[in-house]
Protein backbone atom coordinates (compact mmCIF):
# COMPACT_ATOMS: atom_id res chain seq x y z
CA UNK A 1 185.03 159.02 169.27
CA UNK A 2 181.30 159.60 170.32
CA UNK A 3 178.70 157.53 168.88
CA UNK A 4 175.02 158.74 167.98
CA UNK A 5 172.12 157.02 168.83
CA UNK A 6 170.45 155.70 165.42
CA UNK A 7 167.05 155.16 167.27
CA UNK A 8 164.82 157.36 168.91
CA UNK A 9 163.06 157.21 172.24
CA UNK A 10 159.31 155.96 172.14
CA UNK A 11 159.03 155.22 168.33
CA UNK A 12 158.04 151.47 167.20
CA UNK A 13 160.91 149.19 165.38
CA UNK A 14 160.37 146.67 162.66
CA UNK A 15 157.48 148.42 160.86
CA UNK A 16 157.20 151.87 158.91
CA UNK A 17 156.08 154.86 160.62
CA UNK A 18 152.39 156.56 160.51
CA UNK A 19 151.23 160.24 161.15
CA UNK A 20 150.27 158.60 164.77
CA UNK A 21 153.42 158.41 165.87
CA UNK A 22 154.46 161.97 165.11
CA UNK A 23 152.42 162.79 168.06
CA UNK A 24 155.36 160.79 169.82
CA UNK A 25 157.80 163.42 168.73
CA UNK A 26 159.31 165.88 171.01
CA UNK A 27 158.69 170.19 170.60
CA UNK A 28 162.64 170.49 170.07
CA UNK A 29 162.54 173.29 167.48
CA UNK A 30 162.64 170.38 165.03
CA UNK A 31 160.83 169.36 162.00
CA UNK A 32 159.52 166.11 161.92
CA UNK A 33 157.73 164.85 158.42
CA UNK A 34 157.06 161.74 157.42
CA UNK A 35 157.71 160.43 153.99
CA UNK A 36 156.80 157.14 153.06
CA UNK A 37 157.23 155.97 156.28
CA UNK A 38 160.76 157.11 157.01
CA UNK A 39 161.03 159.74 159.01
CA UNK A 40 163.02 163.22 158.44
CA UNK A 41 163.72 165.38 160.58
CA UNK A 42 165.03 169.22 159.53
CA UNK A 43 167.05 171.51 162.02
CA UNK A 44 165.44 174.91 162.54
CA UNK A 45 165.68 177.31 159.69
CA UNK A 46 168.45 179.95 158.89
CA UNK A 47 167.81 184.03 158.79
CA UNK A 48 167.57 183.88 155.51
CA UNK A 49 165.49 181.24 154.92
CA UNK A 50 163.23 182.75 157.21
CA UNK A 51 163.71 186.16 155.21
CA UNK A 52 162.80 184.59 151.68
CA UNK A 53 159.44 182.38 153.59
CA UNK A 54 158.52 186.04 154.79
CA UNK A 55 158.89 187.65 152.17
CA UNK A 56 157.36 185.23 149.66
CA UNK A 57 154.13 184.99 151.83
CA UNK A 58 153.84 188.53 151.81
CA UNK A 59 153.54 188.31 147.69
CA UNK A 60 151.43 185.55 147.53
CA UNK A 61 148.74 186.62 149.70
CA UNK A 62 148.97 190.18 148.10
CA UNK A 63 148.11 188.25 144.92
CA UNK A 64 145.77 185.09 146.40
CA UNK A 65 142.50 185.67 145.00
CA UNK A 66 140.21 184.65 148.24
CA UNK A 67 138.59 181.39 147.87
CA UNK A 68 142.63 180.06 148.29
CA UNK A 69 144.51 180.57 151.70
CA UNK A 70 148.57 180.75 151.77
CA UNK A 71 150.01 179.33 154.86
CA UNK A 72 153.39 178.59 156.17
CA UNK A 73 154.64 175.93 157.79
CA UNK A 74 154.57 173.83 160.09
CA UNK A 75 151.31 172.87 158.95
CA UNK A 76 150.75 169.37 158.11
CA UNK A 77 149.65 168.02 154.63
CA UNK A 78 148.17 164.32 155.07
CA UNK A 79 149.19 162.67 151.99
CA UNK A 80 148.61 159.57 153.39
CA UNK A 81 148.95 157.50 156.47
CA UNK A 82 153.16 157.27 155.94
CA UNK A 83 152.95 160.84 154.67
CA UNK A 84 152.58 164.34 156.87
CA UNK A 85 154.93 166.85 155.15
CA UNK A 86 155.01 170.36 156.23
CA UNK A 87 156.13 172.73 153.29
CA UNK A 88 157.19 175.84 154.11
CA UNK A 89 154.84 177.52 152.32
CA UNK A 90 151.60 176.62 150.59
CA UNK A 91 148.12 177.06 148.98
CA UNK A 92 144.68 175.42 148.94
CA UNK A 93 141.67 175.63 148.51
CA UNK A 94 140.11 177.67 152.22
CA UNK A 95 137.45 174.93 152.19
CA UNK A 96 140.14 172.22 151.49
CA UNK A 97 141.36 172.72 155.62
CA UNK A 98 140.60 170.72 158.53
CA UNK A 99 141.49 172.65 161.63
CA UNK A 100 144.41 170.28 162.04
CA UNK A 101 145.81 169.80 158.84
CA UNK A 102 145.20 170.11 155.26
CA UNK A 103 144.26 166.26 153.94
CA UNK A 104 145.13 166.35 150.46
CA UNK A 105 147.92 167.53 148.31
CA UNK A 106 147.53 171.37 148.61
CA UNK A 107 147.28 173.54 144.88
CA UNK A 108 150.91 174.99 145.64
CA UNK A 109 153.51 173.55 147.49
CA UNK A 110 156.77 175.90 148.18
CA UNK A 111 160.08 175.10 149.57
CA UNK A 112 163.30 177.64 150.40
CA UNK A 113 166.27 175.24 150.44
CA UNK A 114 168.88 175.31 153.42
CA UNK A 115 171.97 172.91 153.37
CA UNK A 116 170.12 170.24 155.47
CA UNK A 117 166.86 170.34 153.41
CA UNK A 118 168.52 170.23 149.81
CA UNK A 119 168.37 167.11 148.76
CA UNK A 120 164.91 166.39 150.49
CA UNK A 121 163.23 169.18 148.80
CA UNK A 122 164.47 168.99 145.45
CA UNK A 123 164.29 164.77 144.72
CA UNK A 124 162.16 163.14 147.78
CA UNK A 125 159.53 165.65 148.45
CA UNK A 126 159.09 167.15 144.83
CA UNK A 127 158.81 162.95 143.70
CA UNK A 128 155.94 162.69 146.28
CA UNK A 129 153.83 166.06 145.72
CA UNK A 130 154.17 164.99 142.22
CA UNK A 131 152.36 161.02 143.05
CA UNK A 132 149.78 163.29 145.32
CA UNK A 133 149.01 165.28 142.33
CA UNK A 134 149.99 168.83 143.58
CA UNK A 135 149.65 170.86 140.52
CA UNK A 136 152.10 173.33 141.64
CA UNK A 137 156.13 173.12 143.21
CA UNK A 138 158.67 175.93 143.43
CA UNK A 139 161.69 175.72 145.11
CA UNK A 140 163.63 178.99 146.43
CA UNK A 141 167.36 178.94 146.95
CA UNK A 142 168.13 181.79 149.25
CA UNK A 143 171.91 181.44 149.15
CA UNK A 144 171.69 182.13 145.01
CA UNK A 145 169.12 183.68 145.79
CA UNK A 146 166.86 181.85 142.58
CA UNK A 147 163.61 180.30 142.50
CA UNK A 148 162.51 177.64 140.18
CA UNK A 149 158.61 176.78 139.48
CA UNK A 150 156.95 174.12 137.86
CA UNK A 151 153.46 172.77 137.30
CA UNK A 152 152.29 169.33 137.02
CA UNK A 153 151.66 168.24 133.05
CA UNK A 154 150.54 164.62 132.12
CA UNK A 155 151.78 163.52 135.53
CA UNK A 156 155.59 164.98 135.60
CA UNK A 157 156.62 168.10 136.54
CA UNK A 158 157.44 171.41 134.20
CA UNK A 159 159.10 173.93 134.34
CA UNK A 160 157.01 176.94 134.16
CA UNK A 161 159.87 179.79 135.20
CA UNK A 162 162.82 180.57 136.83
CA UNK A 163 164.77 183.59 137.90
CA UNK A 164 168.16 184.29 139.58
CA UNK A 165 168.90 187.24 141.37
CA UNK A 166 166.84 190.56 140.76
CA UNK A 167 165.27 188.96 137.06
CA UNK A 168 161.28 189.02 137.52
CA UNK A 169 159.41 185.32 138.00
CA UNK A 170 156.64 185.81 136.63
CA UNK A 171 153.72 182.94 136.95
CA UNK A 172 150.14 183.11 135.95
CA UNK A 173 148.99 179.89 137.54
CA UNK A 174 147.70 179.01 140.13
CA UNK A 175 147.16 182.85 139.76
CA UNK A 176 149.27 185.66 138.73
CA UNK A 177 152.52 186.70 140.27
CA UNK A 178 155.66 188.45 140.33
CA UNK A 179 158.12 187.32 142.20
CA UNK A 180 162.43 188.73 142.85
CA UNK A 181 164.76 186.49 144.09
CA UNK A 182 167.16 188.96 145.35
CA UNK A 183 163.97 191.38 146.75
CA UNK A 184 163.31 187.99 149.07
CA UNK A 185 166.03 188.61 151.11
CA UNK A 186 165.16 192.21 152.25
């Protein structure tokens, strides 16, 4: 039986972790967020998760009117000291950008599930976008392949469409959209 180091090298014990000490963190092909002060890290993507990320930037800029900028990850979003998440994809505001990071919640925050991610993207990070007031989250599920948007209403999330497989998603806000689960895979 081999055991697995629960700590890692260089970061500080006893007290919750801050977007400082990301810096710390080694270029491993990794993704390291921070979420409330516990760290997460994410292995590197699958093809097809890189397929659907491709494919679903490609759309979104097509239809970004140009005051907002669509980016992928990693990119961090400063949510607060305890908080750096990178979504996969997302828009903001172009003025809303540091040339490090973007320091608020951004307009749209997007995430293609993977087996590691799951749980993460769909409870943890949607909970905290949601307390950071980001007035858009959709979720794509490239093994389905689906994708799931809501909007922010009176504080909680809504669902504002969903589509499996080649049906149409079709969103108006932040702006208008069409989007193909199944296409995201070409």
């Amino acid at each position: 039986m081999t055991t697995m180091p629960t700590e890692m090298p260089g970061l500080p014990r006893g007290r919750t972790l801050v977007r400082d000490d990301l810096d710390a963190m080694p270029d491993d092909g990794h993704r390291y967020e921070l979420l409330d002060g516990i760290l997460i890290v994410s292995p590197a993507p699958r093809i097809n998760h890189q397929r659907a990320i491709g494919q679903l930037f490609l759309a979104l800029r097509a239809a970004c009117p140009p005051e907002l900028e669509v980016l992928f990850a990693p990119l961090d979003v400063v949510l607060a000291e305890d908080t750096v998440l990178q979504p996969d994809l997302l828009v903001a505001p172009r003025t809303a950008f540091t040339e490090r990071d973007l320091p608020t919640a951004p307009l749209l925050a997007i995430e293609v599930l993977s087996p590691s991610t799951r749980g993460v993207d769909l409870l943890l990070k949607k909970d905290r976008l949601r307390r950071a007031e980001c007035a858009h989250y959709w979720v794509v599920d490239p093994d389905e392949p689906s994708i799931t948007a809501w909007t922010l209403r009176d504080g909680e999330y809504c669902t504002i469409g969903a589509a499996v497989g080649a049906q149409e998603l079709l969103v108006d806000d932040p702006f208008v959209v069409r989007v193909v689960p199944s296409a995201l895979l070409g």
